[in-house]
C-alpha atoms as a PDB file:
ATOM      1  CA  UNK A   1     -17.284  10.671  -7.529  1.00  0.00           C
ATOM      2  CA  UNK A   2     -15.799  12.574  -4.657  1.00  0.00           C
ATOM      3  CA  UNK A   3     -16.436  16.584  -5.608  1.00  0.00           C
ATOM      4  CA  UNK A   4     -19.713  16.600  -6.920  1.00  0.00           C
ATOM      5  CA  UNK A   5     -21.715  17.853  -4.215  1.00  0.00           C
ATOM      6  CA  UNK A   6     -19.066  20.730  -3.611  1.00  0.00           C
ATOM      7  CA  UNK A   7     -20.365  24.454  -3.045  1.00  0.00           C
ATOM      8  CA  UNK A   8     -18.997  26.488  -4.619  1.00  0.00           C
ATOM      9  CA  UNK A   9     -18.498  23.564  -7.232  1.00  0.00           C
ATOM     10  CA  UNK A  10     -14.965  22.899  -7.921  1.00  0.00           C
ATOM     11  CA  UNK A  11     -13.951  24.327 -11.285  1.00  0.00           C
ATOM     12  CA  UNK A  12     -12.232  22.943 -14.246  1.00  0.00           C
ATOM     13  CA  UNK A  13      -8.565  23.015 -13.599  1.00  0.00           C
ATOM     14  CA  UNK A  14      -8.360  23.460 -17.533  1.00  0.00           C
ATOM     15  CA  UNK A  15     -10.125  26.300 -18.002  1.00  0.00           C
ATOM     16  CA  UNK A  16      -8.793  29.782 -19.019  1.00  0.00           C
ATOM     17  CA  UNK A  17      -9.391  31.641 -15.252  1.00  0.00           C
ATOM     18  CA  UNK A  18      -6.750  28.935 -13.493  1.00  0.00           C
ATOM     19  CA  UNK A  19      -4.751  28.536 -16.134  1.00  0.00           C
ATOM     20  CA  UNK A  20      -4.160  31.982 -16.085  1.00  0.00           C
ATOM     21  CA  UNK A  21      -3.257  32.250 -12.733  1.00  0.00           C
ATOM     22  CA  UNK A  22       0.407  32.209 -11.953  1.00  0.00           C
ATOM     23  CA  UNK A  23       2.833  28.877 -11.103  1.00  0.00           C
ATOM     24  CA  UNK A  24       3.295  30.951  -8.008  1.00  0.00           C
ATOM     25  CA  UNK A  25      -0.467  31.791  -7.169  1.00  0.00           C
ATOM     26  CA  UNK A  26      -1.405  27.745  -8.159  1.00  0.00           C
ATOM     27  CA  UNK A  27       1.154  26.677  -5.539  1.00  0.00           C
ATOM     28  CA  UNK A  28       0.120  29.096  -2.953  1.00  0.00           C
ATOM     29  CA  UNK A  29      -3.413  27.676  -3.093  1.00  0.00           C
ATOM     30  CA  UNK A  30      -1.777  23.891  -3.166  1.00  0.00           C
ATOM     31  CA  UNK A  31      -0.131  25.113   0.317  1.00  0.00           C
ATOM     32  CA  UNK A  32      -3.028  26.972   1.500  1.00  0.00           C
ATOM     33  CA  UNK A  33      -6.127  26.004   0.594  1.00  0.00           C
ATOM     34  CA  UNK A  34      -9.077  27.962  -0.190  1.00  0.00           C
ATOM     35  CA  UNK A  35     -10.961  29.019   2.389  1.00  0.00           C
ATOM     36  CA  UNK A  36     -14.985  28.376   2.667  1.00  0.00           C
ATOM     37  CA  UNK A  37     -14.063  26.136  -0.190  1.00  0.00           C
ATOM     38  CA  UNK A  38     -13.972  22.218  -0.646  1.00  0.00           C
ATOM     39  CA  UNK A  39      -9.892  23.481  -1.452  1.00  0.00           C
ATOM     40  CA  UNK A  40      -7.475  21.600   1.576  1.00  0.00           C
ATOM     41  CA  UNK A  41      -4.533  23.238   2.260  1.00  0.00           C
ATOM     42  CA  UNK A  42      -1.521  20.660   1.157  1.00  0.00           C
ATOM     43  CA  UNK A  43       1.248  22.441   2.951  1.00  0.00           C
ATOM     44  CA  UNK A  44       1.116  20.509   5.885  1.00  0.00           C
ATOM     45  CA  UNK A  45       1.081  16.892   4.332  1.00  0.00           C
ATOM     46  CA  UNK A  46       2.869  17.379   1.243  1.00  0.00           C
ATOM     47  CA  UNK A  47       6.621  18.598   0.071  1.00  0.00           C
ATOM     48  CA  UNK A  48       7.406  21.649  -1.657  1.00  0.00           C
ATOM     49  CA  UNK A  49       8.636  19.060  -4.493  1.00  0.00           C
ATOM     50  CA  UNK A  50       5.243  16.991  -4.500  1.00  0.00           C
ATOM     51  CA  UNK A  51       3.653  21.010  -4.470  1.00  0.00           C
ATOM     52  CA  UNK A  52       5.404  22.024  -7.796  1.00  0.00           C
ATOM     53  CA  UNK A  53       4.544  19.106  -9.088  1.00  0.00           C
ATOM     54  CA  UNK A  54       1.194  19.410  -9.087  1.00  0.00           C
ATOM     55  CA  UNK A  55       1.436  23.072 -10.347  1.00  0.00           C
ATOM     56  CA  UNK A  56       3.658  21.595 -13.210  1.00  0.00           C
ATOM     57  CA  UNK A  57       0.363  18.773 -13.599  1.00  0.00           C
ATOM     58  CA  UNK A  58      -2.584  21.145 -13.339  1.00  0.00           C
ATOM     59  CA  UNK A  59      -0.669  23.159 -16.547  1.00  0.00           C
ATOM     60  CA  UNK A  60      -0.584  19.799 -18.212  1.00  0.00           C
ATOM     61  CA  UNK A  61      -4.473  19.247 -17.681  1.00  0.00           C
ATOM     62  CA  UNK A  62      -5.635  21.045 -21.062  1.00  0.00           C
ATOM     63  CA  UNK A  63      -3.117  18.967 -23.018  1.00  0.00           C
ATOM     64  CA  UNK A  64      -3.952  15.254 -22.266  1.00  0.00           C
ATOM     65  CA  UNK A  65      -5.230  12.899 -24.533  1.00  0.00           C
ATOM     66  CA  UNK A  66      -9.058  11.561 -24.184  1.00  0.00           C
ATOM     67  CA  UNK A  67      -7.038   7.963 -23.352  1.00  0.00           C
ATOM     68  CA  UNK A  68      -4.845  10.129 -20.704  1.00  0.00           C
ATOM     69  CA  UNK A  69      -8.338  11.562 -19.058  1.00  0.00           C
ATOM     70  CA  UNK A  70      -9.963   7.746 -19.464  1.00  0.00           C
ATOM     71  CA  UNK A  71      -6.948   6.449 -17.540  1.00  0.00           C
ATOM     72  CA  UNK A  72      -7.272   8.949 -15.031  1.00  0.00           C
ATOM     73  CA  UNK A  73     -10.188   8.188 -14.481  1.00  0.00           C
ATOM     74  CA  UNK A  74     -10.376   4.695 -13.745  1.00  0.00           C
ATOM     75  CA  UNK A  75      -7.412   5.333 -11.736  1.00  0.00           C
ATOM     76  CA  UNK A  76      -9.557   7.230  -9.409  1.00  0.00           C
ATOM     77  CA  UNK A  77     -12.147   5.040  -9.642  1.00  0.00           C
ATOM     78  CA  UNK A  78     -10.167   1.790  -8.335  1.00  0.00           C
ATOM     79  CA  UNK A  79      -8.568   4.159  -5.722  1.00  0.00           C
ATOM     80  CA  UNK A  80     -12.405   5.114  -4.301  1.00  0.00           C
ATOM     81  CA  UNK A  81     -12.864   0.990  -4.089  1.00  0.00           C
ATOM     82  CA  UNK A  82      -9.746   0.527  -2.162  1.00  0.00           C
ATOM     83  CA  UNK A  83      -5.941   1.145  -2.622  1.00  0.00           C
ATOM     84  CA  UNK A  84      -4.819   1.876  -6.303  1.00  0.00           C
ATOM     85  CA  UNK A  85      -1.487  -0.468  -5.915  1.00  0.00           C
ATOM     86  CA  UNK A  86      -3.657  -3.534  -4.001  1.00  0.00           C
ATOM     87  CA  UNK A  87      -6.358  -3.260  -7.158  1.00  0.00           C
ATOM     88  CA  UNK A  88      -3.664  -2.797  -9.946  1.00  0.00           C
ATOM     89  CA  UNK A  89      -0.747  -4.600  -8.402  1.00  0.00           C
ATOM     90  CA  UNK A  90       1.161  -4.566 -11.689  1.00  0.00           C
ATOM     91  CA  UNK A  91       0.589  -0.579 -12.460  1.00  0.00           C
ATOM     92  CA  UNK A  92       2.390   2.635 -10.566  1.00  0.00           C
ATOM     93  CA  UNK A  93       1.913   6.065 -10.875  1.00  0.00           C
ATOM     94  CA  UNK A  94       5.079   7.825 -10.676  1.00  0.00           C
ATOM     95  CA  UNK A  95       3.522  11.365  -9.661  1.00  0.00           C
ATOM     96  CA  UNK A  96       1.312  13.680 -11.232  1.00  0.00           C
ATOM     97  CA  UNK A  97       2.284  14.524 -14.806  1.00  0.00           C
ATOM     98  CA  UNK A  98       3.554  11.302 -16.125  1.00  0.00           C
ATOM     99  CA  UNK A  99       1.905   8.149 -17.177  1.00  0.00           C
ATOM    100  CA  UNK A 100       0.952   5.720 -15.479  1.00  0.00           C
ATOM    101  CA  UNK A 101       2.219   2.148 -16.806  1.00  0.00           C
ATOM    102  CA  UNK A 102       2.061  -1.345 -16.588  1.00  0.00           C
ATOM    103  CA  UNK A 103       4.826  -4.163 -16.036  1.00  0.00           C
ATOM    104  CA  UNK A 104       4.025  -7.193 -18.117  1.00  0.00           C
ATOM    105  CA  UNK A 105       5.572 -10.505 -17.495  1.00  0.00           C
END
């Protein structure tokens, strides 16, 4: 799993010292990064929109089910053994905070 050789190690997103930072500090360090950290700066790939919606995600973290986590998970896995869309053709992620689902035929 990407992240687990970090140093500093990358902390829980759902613990109390970054959930208690503001919407506004969690985007700044979506746009900028954190230096000397394993932290990329987004700003230069990613829309204000896609920004604030991963601050509007990472406040989400401490709520999500153990099935939401499990699906996360082997969301990330598939996308570490290639593309998420050519592994799961029939399954789309619509953006971070909402759930992923499948089209059945």
């Amino acid at each position: 799993m990407l992240g687990l050789n970090l140093y500093p190690k990358a902390p829980d997103l759902r613990d109390a010292a970054t959930q208690g930072l503001s919407d506004g500090e969690l985007y700044y360090i979506i746009n900028n990064g954190i230096r000397f950290t394993g932290m990329p700066a987004w700003g230069s790939t990613h829309s204000r929109e896609e920004m604030w919606q991963l601050v509007s995600f990472v406040r989400r973290l401490p709520d999500l089910t153990p099935d939401e986590l499990k699906a996360m998970e082997q969301m990330a896995a598939g996308e570490t053994a290639g593309d998420a869309d050519e592994a799961h053709p029939h399954t789309h992620s619509h953006g971070p905070g909402t759930e992923p689902h499948s089209h059945h035929h």
